[in-house]
C-alpha atoms as a PDB file:
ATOM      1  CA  UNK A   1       0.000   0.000   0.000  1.00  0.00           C
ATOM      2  CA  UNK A   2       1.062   3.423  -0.784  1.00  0.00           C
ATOM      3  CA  UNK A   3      -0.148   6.516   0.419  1.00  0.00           C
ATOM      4  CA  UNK A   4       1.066  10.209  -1.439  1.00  0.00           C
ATOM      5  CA  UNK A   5      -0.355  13.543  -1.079  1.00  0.00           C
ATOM      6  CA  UNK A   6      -2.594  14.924  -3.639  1.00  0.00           C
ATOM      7  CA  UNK A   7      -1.566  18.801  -3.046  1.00  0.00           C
ATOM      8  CA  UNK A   8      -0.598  20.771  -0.269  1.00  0.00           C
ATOM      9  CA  UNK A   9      -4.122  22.209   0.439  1.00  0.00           C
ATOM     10  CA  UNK A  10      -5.237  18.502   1.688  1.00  0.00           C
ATOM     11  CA  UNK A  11      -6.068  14.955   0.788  1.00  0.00           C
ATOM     12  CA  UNK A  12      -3.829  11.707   0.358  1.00  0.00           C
ATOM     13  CA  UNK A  13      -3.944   9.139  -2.696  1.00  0.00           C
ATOM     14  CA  UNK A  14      -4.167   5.437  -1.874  1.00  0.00           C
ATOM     15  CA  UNK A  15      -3.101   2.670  -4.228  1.00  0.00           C
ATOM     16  CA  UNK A  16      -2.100  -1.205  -4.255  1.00  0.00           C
ATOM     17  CA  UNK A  17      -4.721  -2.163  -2.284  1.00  0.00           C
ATOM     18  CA  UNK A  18      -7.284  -4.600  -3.002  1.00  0.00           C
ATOM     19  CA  UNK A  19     -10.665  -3.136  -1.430  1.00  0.00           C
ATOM     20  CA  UNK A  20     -12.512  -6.221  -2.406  1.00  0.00           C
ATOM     21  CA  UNK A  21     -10.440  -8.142   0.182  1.00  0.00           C
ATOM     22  CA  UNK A  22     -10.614  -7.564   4.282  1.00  0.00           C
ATOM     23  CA  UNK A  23      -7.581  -5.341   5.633  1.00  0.00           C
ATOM     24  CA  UNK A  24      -5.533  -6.413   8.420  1.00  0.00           C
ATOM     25  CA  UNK A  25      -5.295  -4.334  11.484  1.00  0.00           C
ATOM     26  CA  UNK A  26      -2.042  -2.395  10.969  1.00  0.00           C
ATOM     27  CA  UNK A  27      -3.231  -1.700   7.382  1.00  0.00           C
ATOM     28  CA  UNK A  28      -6.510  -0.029   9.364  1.00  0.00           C
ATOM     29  CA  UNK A  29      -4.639   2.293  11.695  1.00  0.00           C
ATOM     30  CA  UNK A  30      -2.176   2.964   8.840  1.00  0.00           C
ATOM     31  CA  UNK A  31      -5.347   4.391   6.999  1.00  0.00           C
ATOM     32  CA  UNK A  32      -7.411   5.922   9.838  1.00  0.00           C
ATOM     33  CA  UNK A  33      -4.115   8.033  10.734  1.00  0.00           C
ATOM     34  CA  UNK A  34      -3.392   9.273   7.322  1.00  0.00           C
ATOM     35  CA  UNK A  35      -6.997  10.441   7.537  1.00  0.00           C
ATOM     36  CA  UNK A  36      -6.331  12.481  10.148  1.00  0.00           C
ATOM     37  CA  UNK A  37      -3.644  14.151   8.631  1.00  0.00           C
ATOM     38  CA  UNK A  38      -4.880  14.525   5.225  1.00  0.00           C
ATOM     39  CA  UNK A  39      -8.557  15.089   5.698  1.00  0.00           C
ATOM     40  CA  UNK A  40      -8.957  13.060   2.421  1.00  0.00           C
ATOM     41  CA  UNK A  41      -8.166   9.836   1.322  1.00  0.00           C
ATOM     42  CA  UNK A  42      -8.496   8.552  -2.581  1.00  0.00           C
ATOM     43  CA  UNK A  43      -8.676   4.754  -2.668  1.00  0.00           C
ATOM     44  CA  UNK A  44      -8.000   4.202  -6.601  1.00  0.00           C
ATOM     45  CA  UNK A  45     -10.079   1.058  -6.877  1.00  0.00           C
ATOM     46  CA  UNK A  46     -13.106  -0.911  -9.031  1.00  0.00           C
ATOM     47  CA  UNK A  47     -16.438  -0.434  -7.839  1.00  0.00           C
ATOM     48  CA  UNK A  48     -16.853  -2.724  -4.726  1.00  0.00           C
ATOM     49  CA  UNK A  49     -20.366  -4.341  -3.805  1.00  0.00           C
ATOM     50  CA  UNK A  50     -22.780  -2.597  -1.090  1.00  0.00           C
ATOM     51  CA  UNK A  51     -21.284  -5.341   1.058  1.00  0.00           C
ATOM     52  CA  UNK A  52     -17.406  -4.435   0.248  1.00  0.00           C
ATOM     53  CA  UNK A  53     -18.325  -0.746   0.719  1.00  0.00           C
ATOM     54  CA  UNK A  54     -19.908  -1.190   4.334  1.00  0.00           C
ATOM     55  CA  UNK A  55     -16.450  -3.133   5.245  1.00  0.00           C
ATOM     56  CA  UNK A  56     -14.405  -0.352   4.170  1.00  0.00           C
ATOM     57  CA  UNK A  57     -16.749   2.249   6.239  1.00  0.00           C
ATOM     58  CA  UNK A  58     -15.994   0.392   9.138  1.00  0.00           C
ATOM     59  CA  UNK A  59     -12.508   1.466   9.387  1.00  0.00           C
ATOM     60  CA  UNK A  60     -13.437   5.168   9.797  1.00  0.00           C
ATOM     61  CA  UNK A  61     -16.455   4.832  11.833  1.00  0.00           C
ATOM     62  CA  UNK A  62     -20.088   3.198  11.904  1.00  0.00           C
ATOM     63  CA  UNK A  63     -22.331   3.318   8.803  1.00  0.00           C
ATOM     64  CA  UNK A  64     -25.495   5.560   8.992  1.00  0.00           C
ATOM     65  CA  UNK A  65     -29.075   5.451   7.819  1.00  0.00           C
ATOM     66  CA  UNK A  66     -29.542   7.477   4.686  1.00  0.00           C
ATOM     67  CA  UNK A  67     -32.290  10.385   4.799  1.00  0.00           C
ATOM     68  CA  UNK A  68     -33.675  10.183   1.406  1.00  0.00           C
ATOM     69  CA  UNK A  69     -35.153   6.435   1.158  1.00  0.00           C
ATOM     70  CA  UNK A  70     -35.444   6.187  -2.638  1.00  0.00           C
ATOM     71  CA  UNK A  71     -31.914   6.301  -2.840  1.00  0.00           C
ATOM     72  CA  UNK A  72     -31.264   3.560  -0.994  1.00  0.00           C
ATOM     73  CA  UNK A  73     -29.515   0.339  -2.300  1.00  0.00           C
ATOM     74  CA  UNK A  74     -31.277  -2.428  -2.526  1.00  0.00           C
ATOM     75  CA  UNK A  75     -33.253  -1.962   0.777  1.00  0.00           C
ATOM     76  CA  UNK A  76     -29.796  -1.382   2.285  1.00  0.00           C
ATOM     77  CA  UNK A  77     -30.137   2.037   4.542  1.00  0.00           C
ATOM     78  CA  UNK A  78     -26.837   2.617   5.092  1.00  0.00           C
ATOM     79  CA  UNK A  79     -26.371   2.791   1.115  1.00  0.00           C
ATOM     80  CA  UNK A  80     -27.290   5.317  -1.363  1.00  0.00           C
ATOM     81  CA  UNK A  81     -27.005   5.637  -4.763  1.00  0.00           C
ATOM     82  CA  UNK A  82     -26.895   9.271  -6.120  1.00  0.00           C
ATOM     83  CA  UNK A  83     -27.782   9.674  -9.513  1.00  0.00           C
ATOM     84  CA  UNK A  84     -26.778  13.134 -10.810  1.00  0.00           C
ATOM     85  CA  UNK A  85     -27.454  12.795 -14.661  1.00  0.00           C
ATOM     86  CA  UNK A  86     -29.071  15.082 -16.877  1.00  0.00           C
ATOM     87  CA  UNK A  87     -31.596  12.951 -18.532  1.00  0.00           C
ATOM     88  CA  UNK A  88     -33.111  15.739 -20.556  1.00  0.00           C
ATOM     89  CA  UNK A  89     -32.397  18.701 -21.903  1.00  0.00           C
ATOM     90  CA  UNK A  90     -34.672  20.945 -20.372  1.00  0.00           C
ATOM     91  CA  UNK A  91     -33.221  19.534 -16.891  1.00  0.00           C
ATOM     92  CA  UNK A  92     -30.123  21.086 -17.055  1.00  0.00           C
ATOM     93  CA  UNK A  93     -30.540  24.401 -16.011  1.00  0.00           C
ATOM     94  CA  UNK A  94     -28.113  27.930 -17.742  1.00  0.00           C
ATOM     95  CA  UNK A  95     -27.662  29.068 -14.127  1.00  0.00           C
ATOM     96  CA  UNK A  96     -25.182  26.524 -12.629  1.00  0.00           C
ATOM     97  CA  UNK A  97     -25.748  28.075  -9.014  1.00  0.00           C
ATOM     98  CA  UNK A  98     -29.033  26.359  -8.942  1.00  0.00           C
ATOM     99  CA  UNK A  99     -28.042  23.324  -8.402  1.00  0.00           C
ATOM    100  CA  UNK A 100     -27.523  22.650  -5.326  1.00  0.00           C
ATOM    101  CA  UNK A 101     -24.028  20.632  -5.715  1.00  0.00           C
ATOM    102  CA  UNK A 102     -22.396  23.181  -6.684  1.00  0.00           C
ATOM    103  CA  UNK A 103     -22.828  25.256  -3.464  1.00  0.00           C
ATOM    104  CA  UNK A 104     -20.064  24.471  -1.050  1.00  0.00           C
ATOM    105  CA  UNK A 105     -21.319  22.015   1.748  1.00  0.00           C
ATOM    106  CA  UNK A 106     -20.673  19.554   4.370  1.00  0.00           C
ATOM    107  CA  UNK A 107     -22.891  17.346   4.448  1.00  0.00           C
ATOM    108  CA  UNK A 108     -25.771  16.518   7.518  1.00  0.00           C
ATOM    109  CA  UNK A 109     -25.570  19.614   9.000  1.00  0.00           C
ATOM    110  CA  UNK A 110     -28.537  20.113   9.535  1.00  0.00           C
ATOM    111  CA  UNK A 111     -29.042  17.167  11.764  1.00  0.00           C
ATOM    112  CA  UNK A 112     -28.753  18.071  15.720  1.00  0.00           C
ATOM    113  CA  UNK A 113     -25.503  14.784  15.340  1.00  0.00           C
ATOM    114  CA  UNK A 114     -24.142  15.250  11.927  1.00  0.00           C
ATOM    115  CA  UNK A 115     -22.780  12.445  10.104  1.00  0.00           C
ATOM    116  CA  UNK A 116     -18.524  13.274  10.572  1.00  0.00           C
ATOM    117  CA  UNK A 117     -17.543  11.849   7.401  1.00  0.00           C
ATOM    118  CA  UNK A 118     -18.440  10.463   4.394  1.00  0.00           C
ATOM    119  CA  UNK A 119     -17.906   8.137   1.656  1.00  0.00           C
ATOM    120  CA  UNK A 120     -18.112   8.447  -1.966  1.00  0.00           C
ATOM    121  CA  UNK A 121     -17.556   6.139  -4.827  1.00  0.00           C
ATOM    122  CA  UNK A 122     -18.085   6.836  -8.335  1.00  0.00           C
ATOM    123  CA  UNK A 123     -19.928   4.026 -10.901  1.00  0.00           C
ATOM    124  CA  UNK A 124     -20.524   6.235 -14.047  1.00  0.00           C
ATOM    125  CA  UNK A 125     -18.956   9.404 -14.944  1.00  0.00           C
ATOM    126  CA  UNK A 126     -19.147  12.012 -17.671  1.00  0.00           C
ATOM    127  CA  UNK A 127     -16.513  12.573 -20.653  1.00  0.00           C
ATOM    128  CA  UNK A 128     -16.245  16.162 -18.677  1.00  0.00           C
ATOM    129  CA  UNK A 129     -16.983  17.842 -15.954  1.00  0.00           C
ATOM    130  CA  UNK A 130     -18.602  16.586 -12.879  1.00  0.00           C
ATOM    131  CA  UNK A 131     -15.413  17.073 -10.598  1.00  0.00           C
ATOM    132  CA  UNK A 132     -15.303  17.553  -6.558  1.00  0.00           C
ATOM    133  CA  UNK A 133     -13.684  20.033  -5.053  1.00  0.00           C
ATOM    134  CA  UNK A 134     -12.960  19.932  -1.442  1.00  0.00           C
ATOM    135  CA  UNK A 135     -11.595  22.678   0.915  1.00  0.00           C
ATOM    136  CA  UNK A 136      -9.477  23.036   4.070  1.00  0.00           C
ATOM    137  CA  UNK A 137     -11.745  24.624   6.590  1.00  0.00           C
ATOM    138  CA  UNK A 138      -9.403  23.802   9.494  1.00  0.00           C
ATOM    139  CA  UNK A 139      -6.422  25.720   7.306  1.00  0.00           C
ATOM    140  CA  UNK A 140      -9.063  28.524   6.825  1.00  0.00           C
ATOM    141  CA  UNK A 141      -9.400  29.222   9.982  1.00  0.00           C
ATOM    142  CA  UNK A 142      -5.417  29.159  11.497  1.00  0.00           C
ATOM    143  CA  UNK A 143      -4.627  31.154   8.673  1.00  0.00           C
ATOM    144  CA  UNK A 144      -8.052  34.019   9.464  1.00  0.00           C
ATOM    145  CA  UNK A 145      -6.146  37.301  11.161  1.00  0.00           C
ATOM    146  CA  UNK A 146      -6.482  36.961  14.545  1.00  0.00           C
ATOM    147  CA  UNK A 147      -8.989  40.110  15.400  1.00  0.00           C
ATOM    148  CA  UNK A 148     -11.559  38.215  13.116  1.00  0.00           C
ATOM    149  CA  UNK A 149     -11.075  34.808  15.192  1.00  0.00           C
ATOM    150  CA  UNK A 150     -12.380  36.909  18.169  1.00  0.00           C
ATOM    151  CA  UNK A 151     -14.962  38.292  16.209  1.00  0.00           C
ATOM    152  CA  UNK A 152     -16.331  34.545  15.142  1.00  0.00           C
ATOM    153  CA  UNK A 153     -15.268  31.907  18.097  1.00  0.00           C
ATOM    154  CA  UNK A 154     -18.090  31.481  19.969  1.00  0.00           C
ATOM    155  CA  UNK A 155     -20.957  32.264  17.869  1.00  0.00           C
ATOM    156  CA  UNK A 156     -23.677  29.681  17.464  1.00  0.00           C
ATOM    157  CA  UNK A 157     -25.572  29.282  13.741  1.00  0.00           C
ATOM    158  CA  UNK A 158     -28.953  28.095  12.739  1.00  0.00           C
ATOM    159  CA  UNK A 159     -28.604  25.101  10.229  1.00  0.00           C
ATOM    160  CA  UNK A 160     -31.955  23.948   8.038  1.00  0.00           C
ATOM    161  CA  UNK A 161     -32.678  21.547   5.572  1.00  0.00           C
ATOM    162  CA  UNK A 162     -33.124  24.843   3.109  1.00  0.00           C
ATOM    163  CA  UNK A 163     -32.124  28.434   3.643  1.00  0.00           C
ATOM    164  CA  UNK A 164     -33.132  31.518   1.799  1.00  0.00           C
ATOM    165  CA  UNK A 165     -29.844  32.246   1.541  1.00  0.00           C
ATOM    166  CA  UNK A 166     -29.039  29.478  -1.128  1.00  0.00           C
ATOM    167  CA  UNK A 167     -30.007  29.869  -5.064  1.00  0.00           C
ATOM    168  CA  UNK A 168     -31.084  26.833  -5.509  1.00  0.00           C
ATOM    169  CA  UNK A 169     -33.651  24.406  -3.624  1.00  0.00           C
ATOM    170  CA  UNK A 170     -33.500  21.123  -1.948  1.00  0.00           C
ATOM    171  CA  UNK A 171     -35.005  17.543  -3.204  1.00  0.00           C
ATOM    172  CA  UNK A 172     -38.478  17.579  -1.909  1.00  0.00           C
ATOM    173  CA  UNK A 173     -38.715  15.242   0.959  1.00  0.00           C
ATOM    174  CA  UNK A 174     -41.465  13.394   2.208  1.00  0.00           C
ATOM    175  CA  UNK A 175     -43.764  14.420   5.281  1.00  0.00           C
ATOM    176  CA  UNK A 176     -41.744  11.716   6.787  1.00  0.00           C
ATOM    177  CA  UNK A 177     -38.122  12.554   5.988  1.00  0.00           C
ATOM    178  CA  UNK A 178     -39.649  16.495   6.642  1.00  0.00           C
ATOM    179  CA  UNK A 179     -40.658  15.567  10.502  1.00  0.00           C
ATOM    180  CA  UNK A 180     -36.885  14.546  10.823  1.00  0.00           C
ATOM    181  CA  UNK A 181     -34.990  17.783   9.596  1.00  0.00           C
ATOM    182  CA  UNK A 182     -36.189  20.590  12.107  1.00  0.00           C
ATOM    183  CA  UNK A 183     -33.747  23.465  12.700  1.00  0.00           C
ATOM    184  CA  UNK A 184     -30.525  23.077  14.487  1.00  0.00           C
ATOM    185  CA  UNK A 185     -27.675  25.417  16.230  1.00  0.00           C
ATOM    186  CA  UNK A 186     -24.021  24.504  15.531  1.00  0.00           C
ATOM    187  CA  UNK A 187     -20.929  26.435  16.387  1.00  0.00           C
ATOM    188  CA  UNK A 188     -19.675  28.136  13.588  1.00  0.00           C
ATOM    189  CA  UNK A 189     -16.713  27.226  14.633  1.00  0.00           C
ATOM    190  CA  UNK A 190     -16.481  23.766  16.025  1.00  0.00           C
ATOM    191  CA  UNK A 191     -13.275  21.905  17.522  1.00  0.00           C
ATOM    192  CA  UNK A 192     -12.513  18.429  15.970  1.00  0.00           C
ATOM    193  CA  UNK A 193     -13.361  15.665  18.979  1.00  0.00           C
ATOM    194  CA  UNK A 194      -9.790  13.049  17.642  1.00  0.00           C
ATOM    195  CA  UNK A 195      -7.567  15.915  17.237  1.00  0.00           C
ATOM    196  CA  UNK A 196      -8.752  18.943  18.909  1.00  0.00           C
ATOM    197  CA  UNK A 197      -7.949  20.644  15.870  1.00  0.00           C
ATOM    198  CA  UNK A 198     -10.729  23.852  14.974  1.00  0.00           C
ATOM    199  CA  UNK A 199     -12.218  24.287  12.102  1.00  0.00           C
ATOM    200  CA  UNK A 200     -14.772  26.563  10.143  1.00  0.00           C
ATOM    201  CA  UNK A 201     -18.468  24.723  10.274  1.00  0.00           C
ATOM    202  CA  UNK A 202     -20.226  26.646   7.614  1.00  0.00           C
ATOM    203  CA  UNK A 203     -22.458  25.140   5.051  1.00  0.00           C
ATOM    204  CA  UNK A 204     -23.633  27.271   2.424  1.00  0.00           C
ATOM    205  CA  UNK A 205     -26.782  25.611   1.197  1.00  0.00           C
ATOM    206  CA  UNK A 206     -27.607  24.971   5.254  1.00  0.00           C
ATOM    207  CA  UNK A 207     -26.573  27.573   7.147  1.00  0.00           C
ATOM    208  CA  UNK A 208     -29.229  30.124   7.368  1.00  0.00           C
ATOM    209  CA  UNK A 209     -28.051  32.706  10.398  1.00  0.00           C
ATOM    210  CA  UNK A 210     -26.045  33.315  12.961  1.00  0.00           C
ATOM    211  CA  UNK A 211     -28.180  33.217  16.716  1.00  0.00           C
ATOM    212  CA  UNK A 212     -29.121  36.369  18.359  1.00  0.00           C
ATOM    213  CA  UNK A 213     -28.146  38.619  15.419  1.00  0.00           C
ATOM    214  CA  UNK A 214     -30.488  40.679  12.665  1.00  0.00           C
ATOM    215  CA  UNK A 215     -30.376  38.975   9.212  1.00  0.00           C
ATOM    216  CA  UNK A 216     -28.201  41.979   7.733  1.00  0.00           C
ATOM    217  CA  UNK A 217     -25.438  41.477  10.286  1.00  0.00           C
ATOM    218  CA  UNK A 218     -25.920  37.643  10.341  1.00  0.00           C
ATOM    219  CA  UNK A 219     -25.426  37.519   6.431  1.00  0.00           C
ATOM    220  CA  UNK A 220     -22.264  40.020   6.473  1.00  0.00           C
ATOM    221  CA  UNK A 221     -20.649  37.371   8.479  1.00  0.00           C
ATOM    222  CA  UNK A 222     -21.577  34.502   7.160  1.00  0.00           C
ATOM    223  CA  UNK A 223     -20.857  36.435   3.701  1.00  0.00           C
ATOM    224  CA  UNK A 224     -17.103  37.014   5.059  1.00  0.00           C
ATOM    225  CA  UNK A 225     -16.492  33.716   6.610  1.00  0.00           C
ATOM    226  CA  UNK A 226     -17.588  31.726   3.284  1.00  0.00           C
ATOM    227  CA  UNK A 227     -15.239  33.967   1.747  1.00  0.00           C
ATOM    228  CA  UNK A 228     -12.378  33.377   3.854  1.00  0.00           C
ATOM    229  CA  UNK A 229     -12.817  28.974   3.723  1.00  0.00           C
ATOM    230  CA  UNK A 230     -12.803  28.664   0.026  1.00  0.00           C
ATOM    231  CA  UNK A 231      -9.824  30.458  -0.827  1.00  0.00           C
ATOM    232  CA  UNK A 232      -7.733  28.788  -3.817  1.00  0.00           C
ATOM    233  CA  UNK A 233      -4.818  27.784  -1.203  1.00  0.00           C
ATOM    234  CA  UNK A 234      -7.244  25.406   0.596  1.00  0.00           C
ATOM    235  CA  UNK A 235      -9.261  23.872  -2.410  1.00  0.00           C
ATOM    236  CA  UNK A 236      -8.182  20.349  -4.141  1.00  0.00           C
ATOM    237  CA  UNK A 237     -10.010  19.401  -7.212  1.00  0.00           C
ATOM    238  CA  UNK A 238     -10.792  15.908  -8.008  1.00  0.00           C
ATOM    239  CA  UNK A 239     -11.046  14.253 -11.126  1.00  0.00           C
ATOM    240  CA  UNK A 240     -12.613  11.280 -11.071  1.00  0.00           C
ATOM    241  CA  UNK A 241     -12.015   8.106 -12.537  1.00  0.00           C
ATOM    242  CA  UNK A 242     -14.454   5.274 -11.862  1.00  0.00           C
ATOM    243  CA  UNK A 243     -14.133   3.103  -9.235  1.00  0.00           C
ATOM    244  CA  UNK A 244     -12.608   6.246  -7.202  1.00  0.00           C
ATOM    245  CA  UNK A 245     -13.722   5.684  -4.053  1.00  0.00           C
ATOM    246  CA  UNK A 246     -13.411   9.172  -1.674  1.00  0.00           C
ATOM    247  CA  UNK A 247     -13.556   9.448   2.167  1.00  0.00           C
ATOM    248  CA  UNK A 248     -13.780  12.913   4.048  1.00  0.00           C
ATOM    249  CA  UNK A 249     -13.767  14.727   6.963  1.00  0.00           C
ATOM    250  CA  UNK A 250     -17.012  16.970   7.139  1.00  0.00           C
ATOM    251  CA  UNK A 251     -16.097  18.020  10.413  1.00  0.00           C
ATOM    252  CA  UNK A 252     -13.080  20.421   8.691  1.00  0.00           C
ATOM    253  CA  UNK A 253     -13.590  19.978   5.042  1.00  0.00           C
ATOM    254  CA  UNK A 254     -16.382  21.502   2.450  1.00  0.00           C
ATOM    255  CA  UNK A 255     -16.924  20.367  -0.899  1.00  0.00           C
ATOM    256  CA  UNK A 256     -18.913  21.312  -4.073  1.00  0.00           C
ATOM    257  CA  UNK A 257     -19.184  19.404  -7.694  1.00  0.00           C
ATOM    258  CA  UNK A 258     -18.819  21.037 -11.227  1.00  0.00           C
ATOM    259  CA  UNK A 259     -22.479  20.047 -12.550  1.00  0.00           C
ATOM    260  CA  UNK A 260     -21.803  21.305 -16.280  1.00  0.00           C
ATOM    261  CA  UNK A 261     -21.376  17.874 -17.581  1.00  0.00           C
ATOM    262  CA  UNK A 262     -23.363  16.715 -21.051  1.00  0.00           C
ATOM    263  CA  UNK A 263     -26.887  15.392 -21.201  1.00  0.00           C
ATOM    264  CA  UNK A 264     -27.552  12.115 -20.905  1.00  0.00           C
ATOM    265  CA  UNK A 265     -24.035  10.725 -19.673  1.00  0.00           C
ATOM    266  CA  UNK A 266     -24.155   9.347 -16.889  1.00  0.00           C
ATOM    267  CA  UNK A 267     -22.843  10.374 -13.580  1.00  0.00           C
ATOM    268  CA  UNK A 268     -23.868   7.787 -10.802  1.00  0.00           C
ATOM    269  CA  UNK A 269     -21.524   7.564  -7.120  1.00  0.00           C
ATOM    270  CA  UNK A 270     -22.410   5.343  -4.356  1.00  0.00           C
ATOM    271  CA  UNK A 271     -22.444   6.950  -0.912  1.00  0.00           C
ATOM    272  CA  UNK A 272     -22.119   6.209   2.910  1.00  0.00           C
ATOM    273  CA  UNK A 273     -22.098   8.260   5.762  1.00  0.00           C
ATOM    274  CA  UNK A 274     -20.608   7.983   9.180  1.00  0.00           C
ATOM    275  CA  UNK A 275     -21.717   8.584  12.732  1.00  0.00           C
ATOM    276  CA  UNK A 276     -20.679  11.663  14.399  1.00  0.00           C
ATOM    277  CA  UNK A 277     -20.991  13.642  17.443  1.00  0.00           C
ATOM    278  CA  UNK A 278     -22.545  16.845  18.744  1.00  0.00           C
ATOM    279  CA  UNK A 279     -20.581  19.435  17.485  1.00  0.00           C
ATOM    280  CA  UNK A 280     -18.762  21.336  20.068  1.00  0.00           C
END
């Protein structure tokens, strides 16, 4: 097994390793440390089998029920299959910000326990476009001047299924799946629980305000810190390959896909989340 950086913003490449197969233990806590470091880690793989994928989960963390139930696997909750294709024409839309992808996010914040990482490998993938790209919200914030630390440690945030504040809206859930998204308060900026490391915890298609504050002073800082996370010197952009299969940090990474990919190719990934804690 090797593992190589991808770039200096974050993220690690893994290769010779056989997925399909079960990984000893020092192979495990080779893996889980690099994660820690790198915030990313790129398995280059096939596609492995619902089954396969769980197993590989389980060295990060314990698998999670998926929200949205028609995207689950074969009955399987803990697996989703997103399907991001363009099957018409008409339903690929001239404003890109629409879609919600394409906003930077972390995803499940907008559950009171947030899943802390996830899992994401791809099955189908367009001749172009249709890359990730992930940034370094932990690098963000040691590198913000330190006035404006004082200015945001501490404050709390109101995080929603939808916010008025993003261009584009949600999938429509159920009454079901609706009764289990209420609104929840985060820190904006939360501390990492395995290594105490802070990090900015601002999702811009969740995030709606900042507690205790009017909307016009709530959005300037939100405004400013979204600015300040997705510089170019913390963003790596992936290009996938299929069989890629991606695990990150949402508790100090955000990410956001390139959806200007052609009509009708498909772009399919298979995802997994992972338990997490309160944020703190």
């Amino acid at each position: 097994m090797r593992i190589e950086p991808l770039c200096s913003a974050l993220g690690a490449e893994v290769s010779d390793i056989d997925l399909s197969q079960p990984l000893d233990r020092e192979t495990s806590d080779a893996l889980r440390a690099a994660y820690l470091e790198h915030h990313l880690l790129c398995f280059r793989s096939d596609p492995v089998t619902p089954a396969e994928f769980v197993r590989v989960a389980r060295i990060f963390g314990e698998p999670q029920r998926q929200l949205i139930r028609d995207e689950w696997v074969d009955g399987v909750e803990e697996v989703s299959m997103l399907n991001s294709t363009y099957e018409r024409p008409e339903d690929k839309p001239e404003d890109m910000s629409l879609v919600r992808l394409t906003g930077w996010h972390t995803d499940d914040s907008y559950f009171p326990v947030p899943a802390h990482s996830t899992l994401l490998q791809s099955i189908q993938i367009p001749e172009s476009g249709g890359q990730t790209s992930f940034a370094n919200t932990r690098k963000a914030w040691e590198d913000m001047a330190e006035d404006r630390k004082a200015v945001f440690d501490g404050l709390m945030a109101v995080h929603d299924y939808d916010t008025i504040r993003a261009p584009g809206r949600p999938t429509k859930l159920t009454a079901t799946e609706d009764s289990e998204t209420a609104e929840v308060i985060h820190p904006l900026i939360r501390t990492h629980e395995d290594t105490g490391a802070k990090a900015i915890y601002y999702n811009a298609n969740r995030t709606d305000r900042v507690t205790g504050m009017e909307r016009e002073e709530s959005d300037a800082l939100l405004d400013e810190i979204a600015e300040q996370h997705t510089r170019p010197q913390y963003v790596y952009r992936h290009e996938w390959r299929v069989g890629d299969l991606l695990v990150w940090d949402n508790r100090c990474l955000v990410h956001s896909v390139n959806m200007d990919f052609p009509v009708q190719q498909s772009r399919l990934h298979q995802r997994m989340l992972l338990k997490g804690t309160v944020p703190v």
